[in-house]
N, C-alpha and C. Protein backbone atom coordinates (compact mmCIF):
# COMPACT_ATOMS: atom_id res chain seq x y z
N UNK A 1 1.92 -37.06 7.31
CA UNK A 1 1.58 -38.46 7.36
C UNK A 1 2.18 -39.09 8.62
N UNK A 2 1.24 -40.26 9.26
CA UNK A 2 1.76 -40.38 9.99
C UNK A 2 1.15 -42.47 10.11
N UNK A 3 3.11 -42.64 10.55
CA UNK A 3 3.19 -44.20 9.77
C UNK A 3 2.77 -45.15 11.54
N UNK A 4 2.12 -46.17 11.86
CA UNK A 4 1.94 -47.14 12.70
C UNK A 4 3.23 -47.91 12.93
N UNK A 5 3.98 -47.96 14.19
CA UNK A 5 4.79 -48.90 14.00
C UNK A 5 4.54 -49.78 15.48
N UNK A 6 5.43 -50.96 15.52
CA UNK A 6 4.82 -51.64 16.95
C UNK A 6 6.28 -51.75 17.65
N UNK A 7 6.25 -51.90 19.21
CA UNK A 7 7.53 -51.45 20.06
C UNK A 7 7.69 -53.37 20.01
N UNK A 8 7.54 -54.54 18.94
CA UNK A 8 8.45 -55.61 19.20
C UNK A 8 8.05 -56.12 18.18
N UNK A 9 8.48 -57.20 17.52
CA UNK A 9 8.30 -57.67 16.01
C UNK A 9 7.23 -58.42 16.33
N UNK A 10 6.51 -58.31 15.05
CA UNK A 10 5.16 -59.01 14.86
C UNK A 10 5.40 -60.24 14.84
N UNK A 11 4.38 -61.28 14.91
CA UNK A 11 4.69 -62.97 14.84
C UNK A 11 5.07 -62.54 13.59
N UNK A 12 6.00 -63.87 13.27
CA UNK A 12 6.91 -64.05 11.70
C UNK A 12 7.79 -63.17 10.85
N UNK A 13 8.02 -61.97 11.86
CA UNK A 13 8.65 -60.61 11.73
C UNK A 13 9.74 -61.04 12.25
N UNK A 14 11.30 -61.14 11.59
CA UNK A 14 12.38 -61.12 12.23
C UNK A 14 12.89 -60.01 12.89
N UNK A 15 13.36 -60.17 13.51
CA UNK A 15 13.74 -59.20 14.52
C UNK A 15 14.83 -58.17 13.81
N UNK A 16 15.46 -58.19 12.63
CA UNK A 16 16.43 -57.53 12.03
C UNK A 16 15.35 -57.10 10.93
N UNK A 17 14.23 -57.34 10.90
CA UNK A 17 13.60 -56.81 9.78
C UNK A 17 13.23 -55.95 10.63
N UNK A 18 12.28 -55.90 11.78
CA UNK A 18 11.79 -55.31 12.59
C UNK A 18 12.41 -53.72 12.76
N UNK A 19 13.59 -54.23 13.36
CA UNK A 19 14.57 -53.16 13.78
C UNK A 19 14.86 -52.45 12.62
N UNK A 20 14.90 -52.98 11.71
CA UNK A 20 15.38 -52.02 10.66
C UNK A 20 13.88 -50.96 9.88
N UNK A 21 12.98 -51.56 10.46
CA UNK A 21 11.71 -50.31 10.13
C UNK A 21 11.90 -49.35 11.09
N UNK A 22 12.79 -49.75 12.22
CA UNK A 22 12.49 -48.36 12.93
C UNK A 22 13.98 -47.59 12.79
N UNK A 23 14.86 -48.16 12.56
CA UNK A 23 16.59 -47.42 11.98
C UNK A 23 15.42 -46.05 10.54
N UNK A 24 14.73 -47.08 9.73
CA UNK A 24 13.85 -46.29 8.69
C UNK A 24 13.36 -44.72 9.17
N UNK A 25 12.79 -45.45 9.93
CA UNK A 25 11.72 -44.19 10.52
C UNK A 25 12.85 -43.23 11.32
N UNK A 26 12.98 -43.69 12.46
CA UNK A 26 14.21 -42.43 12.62
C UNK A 26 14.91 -41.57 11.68
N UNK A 27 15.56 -42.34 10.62
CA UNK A 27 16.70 -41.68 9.75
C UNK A 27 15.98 -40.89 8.98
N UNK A 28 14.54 -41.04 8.93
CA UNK A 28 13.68 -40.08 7.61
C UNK A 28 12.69 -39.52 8.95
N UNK A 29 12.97 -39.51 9.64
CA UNK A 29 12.03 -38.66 10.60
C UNK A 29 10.69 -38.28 10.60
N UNK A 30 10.13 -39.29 9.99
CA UNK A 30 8.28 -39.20 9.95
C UNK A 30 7.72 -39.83 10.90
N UNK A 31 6.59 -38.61 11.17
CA UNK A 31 6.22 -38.93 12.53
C UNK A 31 5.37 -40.55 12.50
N UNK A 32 5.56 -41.26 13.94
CA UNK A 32 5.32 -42.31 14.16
C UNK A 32 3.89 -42.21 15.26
N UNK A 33 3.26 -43.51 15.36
CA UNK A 33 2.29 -43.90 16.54
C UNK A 33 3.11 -44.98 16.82
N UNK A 34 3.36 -45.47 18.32
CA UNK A 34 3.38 -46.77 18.46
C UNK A 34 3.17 -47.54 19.83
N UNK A 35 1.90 -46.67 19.88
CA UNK A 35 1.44 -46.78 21.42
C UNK A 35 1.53 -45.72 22.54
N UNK A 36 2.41 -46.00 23.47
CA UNK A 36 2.57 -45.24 24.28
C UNK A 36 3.77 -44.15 23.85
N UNK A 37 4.60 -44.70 22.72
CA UNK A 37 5.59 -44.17 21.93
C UNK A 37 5.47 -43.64 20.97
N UNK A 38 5.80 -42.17 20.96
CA UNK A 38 5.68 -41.64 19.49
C UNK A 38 6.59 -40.58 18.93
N UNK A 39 6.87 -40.59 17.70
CA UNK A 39 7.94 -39.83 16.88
C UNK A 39 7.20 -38.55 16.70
N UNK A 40 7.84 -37.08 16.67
CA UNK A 40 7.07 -36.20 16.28
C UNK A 40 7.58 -34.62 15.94
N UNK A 41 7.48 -34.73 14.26
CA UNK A 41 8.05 -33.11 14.00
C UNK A 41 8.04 -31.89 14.45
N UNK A 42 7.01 -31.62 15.05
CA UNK A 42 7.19 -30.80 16.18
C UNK A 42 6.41 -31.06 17.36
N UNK A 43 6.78 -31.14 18.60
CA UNK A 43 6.53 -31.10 19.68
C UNK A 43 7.17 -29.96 20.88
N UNK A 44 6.07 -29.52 21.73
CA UNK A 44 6.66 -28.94 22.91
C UNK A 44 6.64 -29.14 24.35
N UNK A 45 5.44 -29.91 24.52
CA UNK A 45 5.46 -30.85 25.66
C UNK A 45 6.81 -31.10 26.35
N UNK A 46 7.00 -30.52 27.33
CA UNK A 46 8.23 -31.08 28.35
C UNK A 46 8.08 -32.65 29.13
N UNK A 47 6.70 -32.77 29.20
CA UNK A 47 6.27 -34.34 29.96
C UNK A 47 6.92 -34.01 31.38
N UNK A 48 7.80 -35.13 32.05
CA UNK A 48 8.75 -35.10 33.14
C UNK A 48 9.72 -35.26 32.75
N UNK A 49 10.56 -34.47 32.01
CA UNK A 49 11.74 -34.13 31.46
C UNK A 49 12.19 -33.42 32.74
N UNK A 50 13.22 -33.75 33.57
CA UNK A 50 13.57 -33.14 34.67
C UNK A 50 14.28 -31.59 34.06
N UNK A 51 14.61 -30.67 35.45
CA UNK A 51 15.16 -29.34 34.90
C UNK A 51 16.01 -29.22 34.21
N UNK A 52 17.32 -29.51 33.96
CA UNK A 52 18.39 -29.17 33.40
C UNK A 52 17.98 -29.60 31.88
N UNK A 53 17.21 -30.89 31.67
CA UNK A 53 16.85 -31.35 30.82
C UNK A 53 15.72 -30.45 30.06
N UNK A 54 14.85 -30.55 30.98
CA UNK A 54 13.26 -29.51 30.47
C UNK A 54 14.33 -27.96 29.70
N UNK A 55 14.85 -27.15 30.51
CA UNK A 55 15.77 -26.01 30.02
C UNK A 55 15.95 -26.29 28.38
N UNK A 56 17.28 -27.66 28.39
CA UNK A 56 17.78 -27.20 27.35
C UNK A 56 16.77 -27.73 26.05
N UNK A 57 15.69 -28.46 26.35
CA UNK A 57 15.01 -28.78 25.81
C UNK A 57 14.34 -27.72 24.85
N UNK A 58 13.75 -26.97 25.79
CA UNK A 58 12.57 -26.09 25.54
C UNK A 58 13.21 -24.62 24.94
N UNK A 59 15.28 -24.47 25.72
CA UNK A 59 15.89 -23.59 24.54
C UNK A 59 15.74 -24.26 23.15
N UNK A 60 16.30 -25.41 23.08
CA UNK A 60 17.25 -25.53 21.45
C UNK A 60 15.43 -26.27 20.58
N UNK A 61 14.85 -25.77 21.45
CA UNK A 61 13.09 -26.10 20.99
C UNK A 61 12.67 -24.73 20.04
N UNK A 62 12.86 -23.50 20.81
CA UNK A 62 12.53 -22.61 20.35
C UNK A 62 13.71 -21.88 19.44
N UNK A 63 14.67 -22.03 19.15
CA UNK A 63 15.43 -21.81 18.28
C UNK A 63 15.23 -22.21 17.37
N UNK A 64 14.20 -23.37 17.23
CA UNK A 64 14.02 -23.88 16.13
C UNK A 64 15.15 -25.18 15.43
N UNK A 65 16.41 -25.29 16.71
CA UNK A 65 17.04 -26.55 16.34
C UNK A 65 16.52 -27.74 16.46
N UNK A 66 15.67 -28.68 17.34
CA UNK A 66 14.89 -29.76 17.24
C UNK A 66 14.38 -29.61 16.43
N UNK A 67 14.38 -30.90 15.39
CA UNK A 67 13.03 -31.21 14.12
C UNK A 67 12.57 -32.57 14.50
N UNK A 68 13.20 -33.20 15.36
CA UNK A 68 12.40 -34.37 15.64
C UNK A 68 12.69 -34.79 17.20
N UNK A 69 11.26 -34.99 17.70
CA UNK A 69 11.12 -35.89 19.07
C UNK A 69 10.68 -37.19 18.99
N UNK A 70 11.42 -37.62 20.21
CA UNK A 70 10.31 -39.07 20.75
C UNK A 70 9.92 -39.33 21.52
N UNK A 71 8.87 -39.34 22.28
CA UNK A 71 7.94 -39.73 23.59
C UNK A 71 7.69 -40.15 23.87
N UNK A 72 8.06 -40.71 25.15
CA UNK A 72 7.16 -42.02 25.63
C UNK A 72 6.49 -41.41 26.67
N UNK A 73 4.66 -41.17 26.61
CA UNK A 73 4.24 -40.84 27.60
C UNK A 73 4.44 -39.70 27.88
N UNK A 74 4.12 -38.97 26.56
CA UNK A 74 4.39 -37.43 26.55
C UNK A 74 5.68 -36.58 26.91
N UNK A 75 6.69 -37.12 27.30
CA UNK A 75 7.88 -36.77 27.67
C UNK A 75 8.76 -37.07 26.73
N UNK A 76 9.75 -36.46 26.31
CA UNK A 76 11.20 -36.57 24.91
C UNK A 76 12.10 -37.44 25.95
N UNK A 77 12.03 -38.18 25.11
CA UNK A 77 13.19 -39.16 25.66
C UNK A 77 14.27 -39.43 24.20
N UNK A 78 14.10 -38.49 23.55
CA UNK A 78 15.20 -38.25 22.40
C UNK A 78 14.90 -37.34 21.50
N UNK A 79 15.70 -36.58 20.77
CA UNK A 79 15.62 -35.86 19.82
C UNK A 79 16.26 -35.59 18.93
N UNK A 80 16.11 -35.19 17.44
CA UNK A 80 17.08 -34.77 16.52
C UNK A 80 17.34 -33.28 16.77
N UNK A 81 18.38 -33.01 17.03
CA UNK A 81 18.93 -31.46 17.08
C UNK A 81 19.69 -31.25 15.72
N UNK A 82 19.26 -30.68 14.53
CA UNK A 82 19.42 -30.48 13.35
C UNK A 82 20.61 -29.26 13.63
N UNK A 83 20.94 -28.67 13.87
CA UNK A 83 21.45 -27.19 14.27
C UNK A 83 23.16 -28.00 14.43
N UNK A 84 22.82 -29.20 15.73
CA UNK A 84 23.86 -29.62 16.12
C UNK A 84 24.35 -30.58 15.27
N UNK A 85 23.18 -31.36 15.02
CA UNK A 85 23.85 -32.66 13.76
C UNK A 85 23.90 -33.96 14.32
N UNK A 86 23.29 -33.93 15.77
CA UNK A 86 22.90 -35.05 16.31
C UNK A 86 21.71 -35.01 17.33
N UNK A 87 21.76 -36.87 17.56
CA UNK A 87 20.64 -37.35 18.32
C UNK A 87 21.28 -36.68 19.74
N UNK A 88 20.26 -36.75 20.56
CA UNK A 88 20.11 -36.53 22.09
C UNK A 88 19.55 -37.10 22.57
N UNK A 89 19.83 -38.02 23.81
CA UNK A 89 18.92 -39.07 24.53
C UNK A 89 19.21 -38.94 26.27
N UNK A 90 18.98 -38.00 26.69
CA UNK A 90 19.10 -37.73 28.52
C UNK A 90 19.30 -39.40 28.81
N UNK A 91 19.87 -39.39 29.72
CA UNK A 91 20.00 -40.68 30.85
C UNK A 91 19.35 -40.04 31.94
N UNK A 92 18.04 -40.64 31.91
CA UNK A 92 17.13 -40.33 32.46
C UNK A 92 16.61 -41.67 33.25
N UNK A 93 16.07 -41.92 34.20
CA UNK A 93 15.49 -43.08 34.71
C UNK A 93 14.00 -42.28 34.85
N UNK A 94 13.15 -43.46 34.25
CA UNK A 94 11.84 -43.21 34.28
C UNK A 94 11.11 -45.06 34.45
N UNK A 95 9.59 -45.25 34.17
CA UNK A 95 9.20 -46.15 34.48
C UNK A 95 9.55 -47.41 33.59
N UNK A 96 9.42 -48.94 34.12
CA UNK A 96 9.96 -49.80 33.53
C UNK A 96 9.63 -49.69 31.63
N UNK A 97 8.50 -49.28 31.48
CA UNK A 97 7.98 -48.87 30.21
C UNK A 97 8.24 -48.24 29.47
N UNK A 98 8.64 -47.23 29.78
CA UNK A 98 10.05 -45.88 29.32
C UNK A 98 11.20 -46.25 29.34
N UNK A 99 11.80 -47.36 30.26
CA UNK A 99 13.35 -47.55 29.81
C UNK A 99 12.92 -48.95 28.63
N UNK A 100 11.96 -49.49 28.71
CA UNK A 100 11.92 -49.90 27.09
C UNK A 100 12.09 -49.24 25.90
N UNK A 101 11.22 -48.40 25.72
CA UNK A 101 10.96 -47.20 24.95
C UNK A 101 12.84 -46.94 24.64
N UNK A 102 13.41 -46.46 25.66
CA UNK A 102 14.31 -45.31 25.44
C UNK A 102 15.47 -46.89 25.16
N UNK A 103 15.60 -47.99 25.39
CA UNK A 103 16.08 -49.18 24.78
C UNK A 103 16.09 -49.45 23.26
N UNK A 104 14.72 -48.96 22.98
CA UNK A 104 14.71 -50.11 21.98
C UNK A 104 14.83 -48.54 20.65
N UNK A 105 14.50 -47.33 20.85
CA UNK A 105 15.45 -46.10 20.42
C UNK A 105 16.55 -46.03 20.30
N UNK A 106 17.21 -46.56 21.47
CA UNK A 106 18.80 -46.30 21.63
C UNK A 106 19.60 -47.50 20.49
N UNK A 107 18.67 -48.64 20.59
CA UNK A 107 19.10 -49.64 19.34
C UNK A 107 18.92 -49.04 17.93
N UNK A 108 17.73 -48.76 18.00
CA UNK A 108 17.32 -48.31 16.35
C UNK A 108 18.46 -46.87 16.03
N UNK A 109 18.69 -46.40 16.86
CA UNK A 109 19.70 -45.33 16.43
C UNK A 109 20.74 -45.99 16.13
N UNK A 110 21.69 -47.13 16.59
CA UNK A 110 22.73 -47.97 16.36
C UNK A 110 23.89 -47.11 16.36
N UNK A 111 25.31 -46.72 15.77
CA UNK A 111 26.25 -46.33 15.78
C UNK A 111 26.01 -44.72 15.47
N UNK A 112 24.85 -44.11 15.45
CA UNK A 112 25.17 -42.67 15.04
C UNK A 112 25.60 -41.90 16.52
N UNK A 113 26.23 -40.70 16.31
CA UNK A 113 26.31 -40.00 17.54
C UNK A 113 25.18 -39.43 18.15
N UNK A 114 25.24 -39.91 19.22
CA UNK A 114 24.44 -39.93 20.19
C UNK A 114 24.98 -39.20 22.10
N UNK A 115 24.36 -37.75 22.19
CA UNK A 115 24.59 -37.14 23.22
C UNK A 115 24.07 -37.86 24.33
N UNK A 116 24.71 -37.57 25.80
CA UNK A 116 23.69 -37.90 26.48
C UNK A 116 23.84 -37.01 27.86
């Protein structure tokens, strides 16, 4: 299944309600649409994941430790590494649209550990 969500609160949508559908969706890891952004149980797409990044990507990919990506624009700009027990989010600079994306992720994740 796969749930619709939108990258800013709807008119009359508070913004803590908002945010907290996507804390949801992360923490239960079902895959998302939300435009140019999307959540996804398995993916292999590298996108422009630069090298060091693309590498460890596409190792702890095929080990079977990633169970969840997120993309903006076909590229992981985060992941659950189940193996390790945390999120991963490269500090990556990409287009103004993608450091939204990888913003408004980095919120919805809030205090969990987070690699980078």
């Amino acid at each position: 299944m796969t749930i619709t969500l939108t990258t800013r609160p709807s008119r009359g949508q508070s913004y803590v309600d908002w945010r907290g559908i996507w804390e949801n969706a992360l923490n239960a890891r079902v895959d998302f649409n939300a435009g140019a952004l999307a959540g996804r149980q398995e993916w292999h797409d590298i996108g422009q994941l630069p090298g060091d990044w693309a590498r460890t990507f596409t190792t702890r990919t095929n080990v079977g430790a990633i169970v969840f990506v997120v993309c903006s624009y076909r590229t992981p700009i985060a992941w659950f590494d189940a193996e390790a027990g945390h999120w991963v989010m490269p500090e990556v600079k990409y287009s103004n649209t993608t450091s939204k994306h990888q913003s408004l992720v980095r919120s919805a994740l809030g205090d969990r550990e987070v690699l980078s």
